[in-house]
N, C-alpha and C. Protein backbone atom coordinates (compact mmCIF):
# COMPACT_ATOMS: atom_id res chain seq x y z
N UNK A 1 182.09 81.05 -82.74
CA UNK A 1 182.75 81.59 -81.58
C UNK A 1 184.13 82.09 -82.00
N UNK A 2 184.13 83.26 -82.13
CA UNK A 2 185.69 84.12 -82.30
C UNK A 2 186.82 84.10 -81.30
N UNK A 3 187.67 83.72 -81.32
CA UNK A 3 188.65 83.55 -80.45
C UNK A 3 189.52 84.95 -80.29
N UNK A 4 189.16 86.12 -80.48
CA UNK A 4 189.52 87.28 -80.55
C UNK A 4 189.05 88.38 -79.77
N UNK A 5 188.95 89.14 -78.74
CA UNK A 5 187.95 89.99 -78.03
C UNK A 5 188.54 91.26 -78.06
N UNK A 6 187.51 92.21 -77.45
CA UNK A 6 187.84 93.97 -77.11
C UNK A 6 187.05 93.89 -76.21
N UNK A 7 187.94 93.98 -74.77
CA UNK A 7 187.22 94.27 -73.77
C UNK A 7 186.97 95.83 -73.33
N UNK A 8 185.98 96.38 -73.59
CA UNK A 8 185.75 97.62 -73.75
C UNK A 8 184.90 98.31 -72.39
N UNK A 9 185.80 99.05 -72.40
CA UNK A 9 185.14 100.53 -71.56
C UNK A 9 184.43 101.31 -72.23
N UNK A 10 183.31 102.23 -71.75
CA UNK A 10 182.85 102.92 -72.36
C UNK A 10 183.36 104.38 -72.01
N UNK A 11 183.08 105.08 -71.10
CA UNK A 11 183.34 106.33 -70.90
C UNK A 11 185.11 106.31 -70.60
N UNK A 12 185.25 107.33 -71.81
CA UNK A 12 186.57 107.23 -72.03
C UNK A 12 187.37 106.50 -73.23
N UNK A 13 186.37 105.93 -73.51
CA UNK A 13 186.71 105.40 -75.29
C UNK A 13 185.77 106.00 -76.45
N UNK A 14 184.58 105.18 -75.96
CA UNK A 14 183.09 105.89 -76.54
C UNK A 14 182.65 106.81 -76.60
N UNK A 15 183.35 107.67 -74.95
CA UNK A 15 182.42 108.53 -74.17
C UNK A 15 183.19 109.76 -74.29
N UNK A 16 183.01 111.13 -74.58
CA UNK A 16 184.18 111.96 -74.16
C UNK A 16 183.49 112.90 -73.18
N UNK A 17 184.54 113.87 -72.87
CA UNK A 17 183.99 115.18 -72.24
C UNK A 17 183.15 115.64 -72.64
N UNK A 18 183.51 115.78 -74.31
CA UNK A 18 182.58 116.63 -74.66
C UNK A 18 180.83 116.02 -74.65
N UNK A 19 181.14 114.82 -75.21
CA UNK A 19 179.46 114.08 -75.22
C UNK A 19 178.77 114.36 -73.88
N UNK A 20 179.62 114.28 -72.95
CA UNK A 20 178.79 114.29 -71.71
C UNK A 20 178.00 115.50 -71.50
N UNK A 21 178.86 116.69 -72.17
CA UNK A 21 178.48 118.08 -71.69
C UNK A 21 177.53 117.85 -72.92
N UNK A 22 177.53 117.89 -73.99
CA UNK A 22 176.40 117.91 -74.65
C UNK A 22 174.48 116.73 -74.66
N UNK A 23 175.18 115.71 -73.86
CA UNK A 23 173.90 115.29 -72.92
C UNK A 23 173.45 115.60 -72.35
N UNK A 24 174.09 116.30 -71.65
CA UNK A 24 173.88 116.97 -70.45
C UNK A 24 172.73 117.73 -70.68
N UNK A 25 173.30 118.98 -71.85
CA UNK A 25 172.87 120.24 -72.25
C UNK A 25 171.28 119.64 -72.73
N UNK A 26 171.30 118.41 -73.45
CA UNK A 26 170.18 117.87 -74.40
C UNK A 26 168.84 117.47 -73.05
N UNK A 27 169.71 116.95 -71.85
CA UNK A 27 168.62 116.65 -71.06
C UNK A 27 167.81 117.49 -70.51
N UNK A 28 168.88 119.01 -70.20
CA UNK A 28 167.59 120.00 -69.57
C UNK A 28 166.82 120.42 -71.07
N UNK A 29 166.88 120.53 -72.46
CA UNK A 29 166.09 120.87 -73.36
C UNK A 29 165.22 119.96 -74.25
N UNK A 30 164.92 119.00 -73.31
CA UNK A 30 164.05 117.82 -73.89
C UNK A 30 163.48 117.16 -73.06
N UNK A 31 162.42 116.06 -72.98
CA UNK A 31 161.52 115.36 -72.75
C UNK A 31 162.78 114.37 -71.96
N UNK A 32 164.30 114.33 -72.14
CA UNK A 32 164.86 112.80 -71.76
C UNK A 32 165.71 112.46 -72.46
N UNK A 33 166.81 112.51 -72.30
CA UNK A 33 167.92 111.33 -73.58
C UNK A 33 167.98 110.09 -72.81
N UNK A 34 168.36 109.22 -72.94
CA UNK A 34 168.84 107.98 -72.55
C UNK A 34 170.65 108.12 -72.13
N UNK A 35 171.19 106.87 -71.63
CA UNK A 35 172.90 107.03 -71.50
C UNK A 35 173.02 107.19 -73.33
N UNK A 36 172.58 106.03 -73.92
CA UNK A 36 173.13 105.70 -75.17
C UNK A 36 173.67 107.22 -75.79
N UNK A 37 172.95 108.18 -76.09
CA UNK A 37 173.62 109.19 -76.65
C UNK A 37 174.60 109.90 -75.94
N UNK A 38 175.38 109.38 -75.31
CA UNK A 38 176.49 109.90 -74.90
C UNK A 38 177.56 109.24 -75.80
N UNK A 39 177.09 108.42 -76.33
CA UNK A 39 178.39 107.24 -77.37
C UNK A 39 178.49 108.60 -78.41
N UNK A 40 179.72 108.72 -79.18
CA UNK A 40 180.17 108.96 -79.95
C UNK A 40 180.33 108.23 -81.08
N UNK A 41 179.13 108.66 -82.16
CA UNK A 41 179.25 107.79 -83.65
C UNK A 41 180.64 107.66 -84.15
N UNK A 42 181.23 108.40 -84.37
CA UNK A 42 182.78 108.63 -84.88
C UNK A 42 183.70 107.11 -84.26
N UNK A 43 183.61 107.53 -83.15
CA UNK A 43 184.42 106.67 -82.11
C UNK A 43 184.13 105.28 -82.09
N UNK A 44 182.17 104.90 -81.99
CA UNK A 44 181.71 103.67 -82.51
C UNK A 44 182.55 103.36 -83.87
N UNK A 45 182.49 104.14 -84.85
CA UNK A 45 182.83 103.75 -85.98
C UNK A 45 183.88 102.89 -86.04
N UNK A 46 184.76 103.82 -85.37
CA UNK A 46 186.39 103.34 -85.45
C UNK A 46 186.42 102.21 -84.10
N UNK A 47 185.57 102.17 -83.48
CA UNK A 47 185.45 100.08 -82.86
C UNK A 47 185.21 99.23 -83.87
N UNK A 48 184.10 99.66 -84.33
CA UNK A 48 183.36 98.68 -85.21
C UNK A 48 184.69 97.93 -86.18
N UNK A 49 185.61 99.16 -87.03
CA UNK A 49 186.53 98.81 -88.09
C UNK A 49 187.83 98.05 -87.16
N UNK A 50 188.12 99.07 -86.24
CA UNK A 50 189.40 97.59 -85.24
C UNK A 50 188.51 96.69 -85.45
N UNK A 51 187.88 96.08 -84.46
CA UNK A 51 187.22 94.61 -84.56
C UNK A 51 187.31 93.89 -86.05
N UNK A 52 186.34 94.62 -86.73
CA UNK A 52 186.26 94.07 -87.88
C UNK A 52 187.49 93.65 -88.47
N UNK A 53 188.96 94.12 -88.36
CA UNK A 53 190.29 94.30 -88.88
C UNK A 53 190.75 93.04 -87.96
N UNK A 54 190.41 92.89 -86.89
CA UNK A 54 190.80 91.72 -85.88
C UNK A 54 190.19 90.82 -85.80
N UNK A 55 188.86 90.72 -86.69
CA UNK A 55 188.30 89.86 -86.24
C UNK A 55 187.48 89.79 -84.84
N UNK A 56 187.50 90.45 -83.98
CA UNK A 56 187.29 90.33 -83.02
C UNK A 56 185.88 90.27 -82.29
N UNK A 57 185.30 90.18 -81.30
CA UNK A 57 184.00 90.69 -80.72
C UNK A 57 183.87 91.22 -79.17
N UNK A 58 182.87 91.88 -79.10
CA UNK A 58 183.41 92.81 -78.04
C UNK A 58 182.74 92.46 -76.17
N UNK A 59 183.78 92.28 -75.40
CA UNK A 59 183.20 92.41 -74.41
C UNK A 59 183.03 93.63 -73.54
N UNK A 60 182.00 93.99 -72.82
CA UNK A 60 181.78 95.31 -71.90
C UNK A 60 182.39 94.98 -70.82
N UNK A 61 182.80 95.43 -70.70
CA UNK A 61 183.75 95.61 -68.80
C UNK A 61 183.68 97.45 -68.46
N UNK A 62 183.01 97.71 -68.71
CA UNK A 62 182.62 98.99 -68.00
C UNK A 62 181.46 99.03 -67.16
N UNK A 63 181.68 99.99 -66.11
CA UNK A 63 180.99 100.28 -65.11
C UNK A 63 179.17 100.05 -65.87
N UNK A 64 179.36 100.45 -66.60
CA UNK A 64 177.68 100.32 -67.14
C UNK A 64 177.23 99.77 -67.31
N UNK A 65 178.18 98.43 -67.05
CA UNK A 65 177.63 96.97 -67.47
C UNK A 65 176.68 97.04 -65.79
N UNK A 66 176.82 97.30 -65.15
CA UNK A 66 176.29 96.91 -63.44
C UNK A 66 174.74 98.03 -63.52
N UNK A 67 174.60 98.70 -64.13
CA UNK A 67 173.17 99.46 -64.31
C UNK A 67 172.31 99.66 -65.44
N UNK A 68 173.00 99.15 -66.46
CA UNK A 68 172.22 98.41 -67.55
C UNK A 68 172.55 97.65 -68.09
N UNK A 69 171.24 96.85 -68.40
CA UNK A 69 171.18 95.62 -68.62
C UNK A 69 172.06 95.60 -70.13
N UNK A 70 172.76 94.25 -70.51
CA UNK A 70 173.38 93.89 -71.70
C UNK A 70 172.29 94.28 -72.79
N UNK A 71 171.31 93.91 -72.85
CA UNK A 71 169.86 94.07 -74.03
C UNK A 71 170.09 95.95 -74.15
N UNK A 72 170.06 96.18 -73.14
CA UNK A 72 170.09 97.78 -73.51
C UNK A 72 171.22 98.37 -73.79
N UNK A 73 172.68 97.84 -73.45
CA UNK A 73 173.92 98.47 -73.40
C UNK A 73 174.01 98.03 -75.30
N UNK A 74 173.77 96.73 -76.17
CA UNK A 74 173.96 96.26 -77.24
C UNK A 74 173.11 97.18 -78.11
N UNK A 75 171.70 97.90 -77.77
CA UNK A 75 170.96 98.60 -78.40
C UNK A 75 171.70 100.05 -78.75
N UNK A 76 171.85 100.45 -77.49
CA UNK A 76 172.69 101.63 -77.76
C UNK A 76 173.89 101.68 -78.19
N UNK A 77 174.74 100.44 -78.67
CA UNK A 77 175.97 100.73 -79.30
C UNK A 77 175.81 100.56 -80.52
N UNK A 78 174.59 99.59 -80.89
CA UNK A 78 174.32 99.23 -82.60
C UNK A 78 173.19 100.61 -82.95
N UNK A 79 172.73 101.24 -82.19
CA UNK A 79 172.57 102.51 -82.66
C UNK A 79 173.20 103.64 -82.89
N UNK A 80 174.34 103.46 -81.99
CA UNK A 80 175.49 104.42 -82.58
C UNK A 80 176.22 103.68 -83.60
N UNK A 81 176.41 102.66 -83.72
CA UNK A 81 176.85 102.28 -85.43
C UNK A 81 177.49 101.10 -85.02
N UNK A 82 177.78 100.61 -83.90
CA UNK A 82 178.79 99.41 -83.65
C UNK A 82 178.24 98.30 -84.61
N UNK A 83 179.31 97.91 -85.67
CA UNK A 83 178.59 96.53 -86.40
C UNK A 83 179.07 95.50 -86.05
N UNK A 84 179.31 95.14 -85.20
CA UNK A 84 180.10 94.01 -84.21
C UNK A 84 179.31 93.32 -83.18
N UNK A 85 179.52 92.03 -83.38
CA UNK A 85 178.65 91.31 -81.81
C UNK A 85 179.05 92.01 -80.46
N UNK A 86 178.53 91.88 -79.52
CA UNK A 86 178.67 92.05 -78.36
C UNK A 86 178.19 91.20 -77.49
N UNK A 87 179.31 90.01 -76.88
CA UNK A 87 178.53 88.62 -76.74
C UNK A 87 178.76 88.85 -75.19
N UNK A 88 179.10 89.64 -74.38
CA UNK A 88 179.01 89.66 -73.01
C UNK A 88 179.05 90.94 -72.04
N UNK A 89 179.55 90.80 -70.75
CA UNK A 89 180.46 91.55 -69.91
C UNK A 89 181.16 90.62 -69.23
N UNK A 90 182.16 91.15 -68.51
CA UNK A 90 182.74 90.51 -67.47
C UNK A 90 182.53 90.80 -66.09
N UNK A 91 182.41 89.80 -65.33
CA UNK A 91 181.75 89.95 -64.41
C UNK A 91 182.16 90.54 -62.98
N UNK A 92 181.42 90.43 -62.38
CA UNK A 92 181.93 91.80 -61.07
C UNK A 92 182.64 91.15 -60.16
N UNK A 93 183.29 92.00 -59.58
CA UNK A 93 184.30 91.44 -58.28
C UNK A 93 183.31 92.14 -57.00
N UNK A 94 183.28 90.72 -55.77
CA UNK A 94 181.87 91.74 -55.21
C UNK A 94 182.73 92.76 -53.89
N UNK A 95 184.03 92.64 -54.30
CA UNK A 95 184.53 94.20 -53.59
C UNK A 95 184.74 95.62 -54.67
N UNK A 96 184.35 95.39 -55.74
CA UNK A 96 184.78 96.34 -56.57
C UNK A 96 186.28 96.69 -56.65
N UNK A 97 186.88 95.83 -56.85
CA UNK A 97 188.17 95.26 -57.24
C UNK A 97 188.77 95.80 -58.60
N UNK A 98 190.06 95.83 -58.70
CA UNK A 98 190.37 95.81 -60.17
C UNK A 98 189.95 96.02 -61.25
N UNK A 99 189.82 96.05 -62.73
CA UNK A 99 189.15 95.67 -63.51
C UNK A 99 189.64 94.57 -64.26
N UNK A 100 191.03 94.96 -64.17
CA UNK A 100 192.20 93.76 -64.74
C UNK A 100 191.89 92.25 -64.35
N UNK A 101 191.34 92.58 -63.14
CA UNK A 101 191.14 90.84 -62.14
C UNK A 101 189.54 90.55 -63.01
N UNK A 102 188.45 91.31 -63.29
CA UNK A 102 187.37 91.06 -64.08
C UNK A 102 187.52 90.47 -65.36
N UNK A 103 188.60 91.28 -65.60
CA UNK A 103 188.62 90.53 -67.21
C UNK A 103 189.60 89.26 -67.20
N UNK A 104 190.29 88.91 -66.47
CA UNK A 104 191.10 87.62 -66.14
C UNK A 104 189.99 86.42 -65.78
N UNK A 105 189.20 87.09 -64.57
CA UNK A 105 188.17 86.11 -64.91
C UNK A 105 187.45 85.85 -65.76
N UNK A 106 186.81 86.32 -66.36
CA UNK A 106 186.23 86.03 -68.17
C UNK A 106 187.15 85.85 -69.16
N UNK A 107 188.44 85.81 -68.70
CA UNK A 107 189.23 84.84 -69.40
C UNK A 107 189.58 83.78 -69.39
N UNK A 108 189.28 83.26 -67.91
CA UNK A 108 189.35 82.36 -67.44
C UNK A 108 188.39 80.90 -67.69
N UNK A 109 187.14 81.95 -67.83
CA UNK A 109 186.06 80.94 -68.49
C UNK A 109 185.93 80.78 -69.40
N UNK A 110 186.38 81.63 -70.37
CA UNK A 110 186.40 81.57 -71.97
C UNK A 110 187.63 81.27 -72.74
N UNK A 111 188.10 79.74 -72.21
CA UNK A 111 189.22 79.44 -72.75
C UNK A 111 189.58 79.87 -74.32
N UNK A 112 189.08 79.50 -74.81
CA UNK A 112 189.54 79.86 -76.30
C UNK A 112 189.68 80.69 -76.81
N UNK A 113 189.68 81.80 -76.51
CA UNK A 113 189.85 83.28 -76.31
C UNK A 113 191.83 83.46 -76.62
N UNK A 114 192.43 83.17 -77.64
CA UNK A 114 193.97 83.50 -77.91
C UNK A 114 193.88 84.83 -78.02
N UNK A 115 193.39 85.82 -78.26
CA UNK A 115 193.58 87.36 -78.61
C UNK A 115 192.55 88.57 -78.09
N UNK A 116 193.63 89.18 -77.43
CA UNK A 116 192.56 90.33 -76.87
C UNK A 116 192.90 91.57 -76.79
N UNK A 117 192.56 92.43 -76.50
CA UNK A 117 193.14 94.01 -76.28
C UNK A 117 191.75 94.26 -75.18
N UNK A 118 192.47 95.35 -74.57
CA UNK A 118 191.80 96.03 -73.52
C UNK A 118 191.85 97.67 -73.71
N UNK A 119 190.19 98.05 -74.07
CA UNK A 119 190.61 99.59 -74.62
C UNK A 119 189.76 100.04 -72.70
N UNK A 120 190.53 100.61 -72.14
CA UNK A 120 190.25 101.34 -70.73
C UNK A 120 190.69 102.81 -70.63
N UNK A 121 189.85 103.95 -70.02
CA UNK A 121 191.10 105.47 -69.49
C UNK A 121 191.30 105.07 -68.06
N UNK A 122 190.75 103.91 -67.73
CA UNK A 122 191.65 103.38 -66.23
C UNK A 122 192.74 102.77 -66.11
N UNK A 123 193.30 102.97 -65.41
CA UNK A 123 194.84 102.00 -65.60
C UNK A 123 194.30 100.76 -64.36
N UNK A 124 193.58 100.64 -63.75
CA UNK A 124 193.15 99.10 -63.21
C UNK A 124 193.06 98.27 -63.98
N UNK A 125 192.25 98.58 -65.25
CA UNK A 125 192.11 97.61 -66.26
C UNK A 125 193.38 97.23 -67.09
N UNK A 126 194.49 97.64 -66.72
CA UNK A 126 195.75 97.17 -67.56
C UNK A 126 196.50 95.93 -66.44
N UNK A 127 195.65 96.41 -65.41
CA UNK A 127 196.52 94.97 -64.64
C UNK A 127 196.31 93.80 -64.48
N UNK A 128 198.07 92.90 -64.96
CA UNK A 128 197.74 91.89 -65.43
C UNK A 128 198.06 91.39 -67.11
N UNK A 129 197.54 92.64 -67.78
CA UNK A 129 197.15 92.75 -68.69
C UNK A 129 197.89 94.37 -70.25
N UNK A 130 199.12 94.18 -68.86
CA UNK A 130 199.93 95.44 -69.41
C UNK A 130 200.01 95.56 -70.70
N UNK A 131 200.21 94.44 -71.51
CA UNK A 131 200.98 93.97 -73.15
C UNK A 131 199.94 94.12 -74.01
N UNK A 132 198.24 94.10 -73.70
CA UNK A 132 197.42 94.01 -74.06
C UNK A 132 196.37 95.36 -73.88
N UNK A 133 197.04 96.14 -72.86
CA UNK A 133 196.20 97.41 -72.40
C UNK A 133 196.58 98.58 -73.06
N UNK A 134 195.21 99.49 -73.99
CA UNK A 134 195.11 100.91 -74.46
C UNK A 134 194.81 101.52 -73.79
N UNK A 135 195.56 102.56 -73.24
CA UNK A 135 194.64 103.69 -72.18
C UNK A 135 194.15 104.57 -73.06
N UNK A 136 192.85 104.98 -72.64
CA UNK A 136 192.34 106.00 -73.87
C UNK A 136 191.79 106.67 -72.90
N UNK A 137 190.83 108.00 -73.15
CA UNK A 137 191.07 109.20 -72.21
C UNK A 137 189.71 109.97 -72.25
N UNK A 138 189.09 110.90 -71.17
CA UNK A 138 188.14 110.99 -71.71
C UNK A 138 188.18 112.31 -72.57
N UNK A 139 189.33 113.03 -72.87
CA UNK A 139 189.53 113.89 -73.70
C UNK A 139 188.98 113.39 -75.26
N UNK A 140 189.90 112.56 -75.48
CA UNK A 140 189.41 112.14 -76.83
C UNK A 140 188.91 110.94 -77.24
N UNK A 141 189.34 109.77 -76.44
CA UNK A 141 188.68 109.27 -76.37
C UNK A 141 188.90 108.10 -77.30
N UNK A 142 188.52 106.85 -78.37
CA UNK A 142 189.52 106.03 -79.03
C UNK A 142 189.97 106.59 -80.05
N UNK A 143 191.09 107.33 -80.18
CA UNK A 143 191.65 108.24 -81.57
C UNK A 143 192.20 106.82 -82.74
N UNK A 144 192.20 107.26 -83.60
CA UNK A 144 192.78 106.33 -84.37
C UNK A 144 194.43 105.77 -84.18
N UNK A 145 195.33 106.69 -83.55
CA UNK A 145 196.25 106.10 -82.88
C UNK A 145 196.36 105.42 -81.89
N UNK A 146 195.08 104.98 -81.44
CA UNK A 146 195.05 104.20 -79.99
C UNK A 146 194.07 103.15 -80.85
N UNK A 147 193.48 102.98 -81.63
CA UNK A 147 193.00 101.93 -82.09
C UNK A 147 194.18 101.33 -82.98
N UNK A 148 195.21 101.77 -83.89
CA UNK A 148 195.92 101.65 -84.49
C UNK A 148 196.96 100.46 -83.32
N UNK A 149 197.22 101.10 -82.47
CA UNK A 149 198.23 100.42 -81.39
C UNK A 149 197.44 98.93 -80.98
N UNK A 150 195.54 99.06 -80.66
CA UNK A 150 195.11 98.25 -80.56
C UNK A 150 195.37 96.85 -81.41
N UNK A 151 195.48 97.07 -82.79
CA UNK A 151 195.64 96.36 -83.55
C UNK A 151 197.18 95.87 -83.74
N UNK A 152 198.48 96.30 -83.30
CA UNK A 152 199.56 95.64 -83.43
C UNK A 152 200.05 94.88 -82.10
């Protein structure tokens, strides 16, 4: 059990503009993509190496955690390259609340948890959690200067 986490968003770290438009494009000229190819290998990459550099493991706190299941959200990130556990999400607020208050609670239960960062392009998810929050964007999405910041 790692006492280190990345509570991660997807669209907007993982996810950019551009992936979307090019899913998009892939769904009317095919049989079907899945969400998963909207992740950005590049972007996986550079999770995988923060973590790995932190030690860390990753929790989902994005919206996608509520329409697919963890088994499928872990498939599609270790197929885009994530080499990192992914031992949860955090769980829902049943007003659709905050995100900041989600991840306080799964902090709450996971005492041993000393180190975390929060990569979000929402600023809900920094509350609370200001000292610890990356806003990342869906322009680009986790650049290496926003993983870089992650890590100090």
């Amino acid at each position: 059990m790692h006492d280190s986490v990345v509570f991660l968003d997807l669209d907007g770290v993982l996810v950019t503009r551009r992936s979307l438009v090019e899913w998009n494009d892939g769904m009317k000229n095919s049989d079907g993509l899945d969400d998963g190819y909207m992740l950005v290998p590049e972007l996986v990459a550079r999770l995988s190496k923060l973590c790995e550099e932190a030690d860390a493991e990753v929790v989902i706190s994005s919206s996608w955690r509520v329409i697919h299941p963890l088994d499928r959200l872990r498939r599609w990130l270790w197929r885009a390259g994530l080499a990192v556990p992914v031992i949860g999400v955090t769980p829902r607020s049943g007003h659709n609340g905050p995100r900041g208050g989600e991840i306080s609670a799964w902090l709450s239960a996971h005492l041993h948890v000393e180190r975390y960062v929060v990569l979000d392009d929402d600023m809900d998810a920094g509350y609370g959690h200001e000292d610890r929050f990356v806003r990342c964007d869906l322009q680009d999405g986790l650049t290496e200067e926003r993983a870089a910041r992650a890590l100090s």
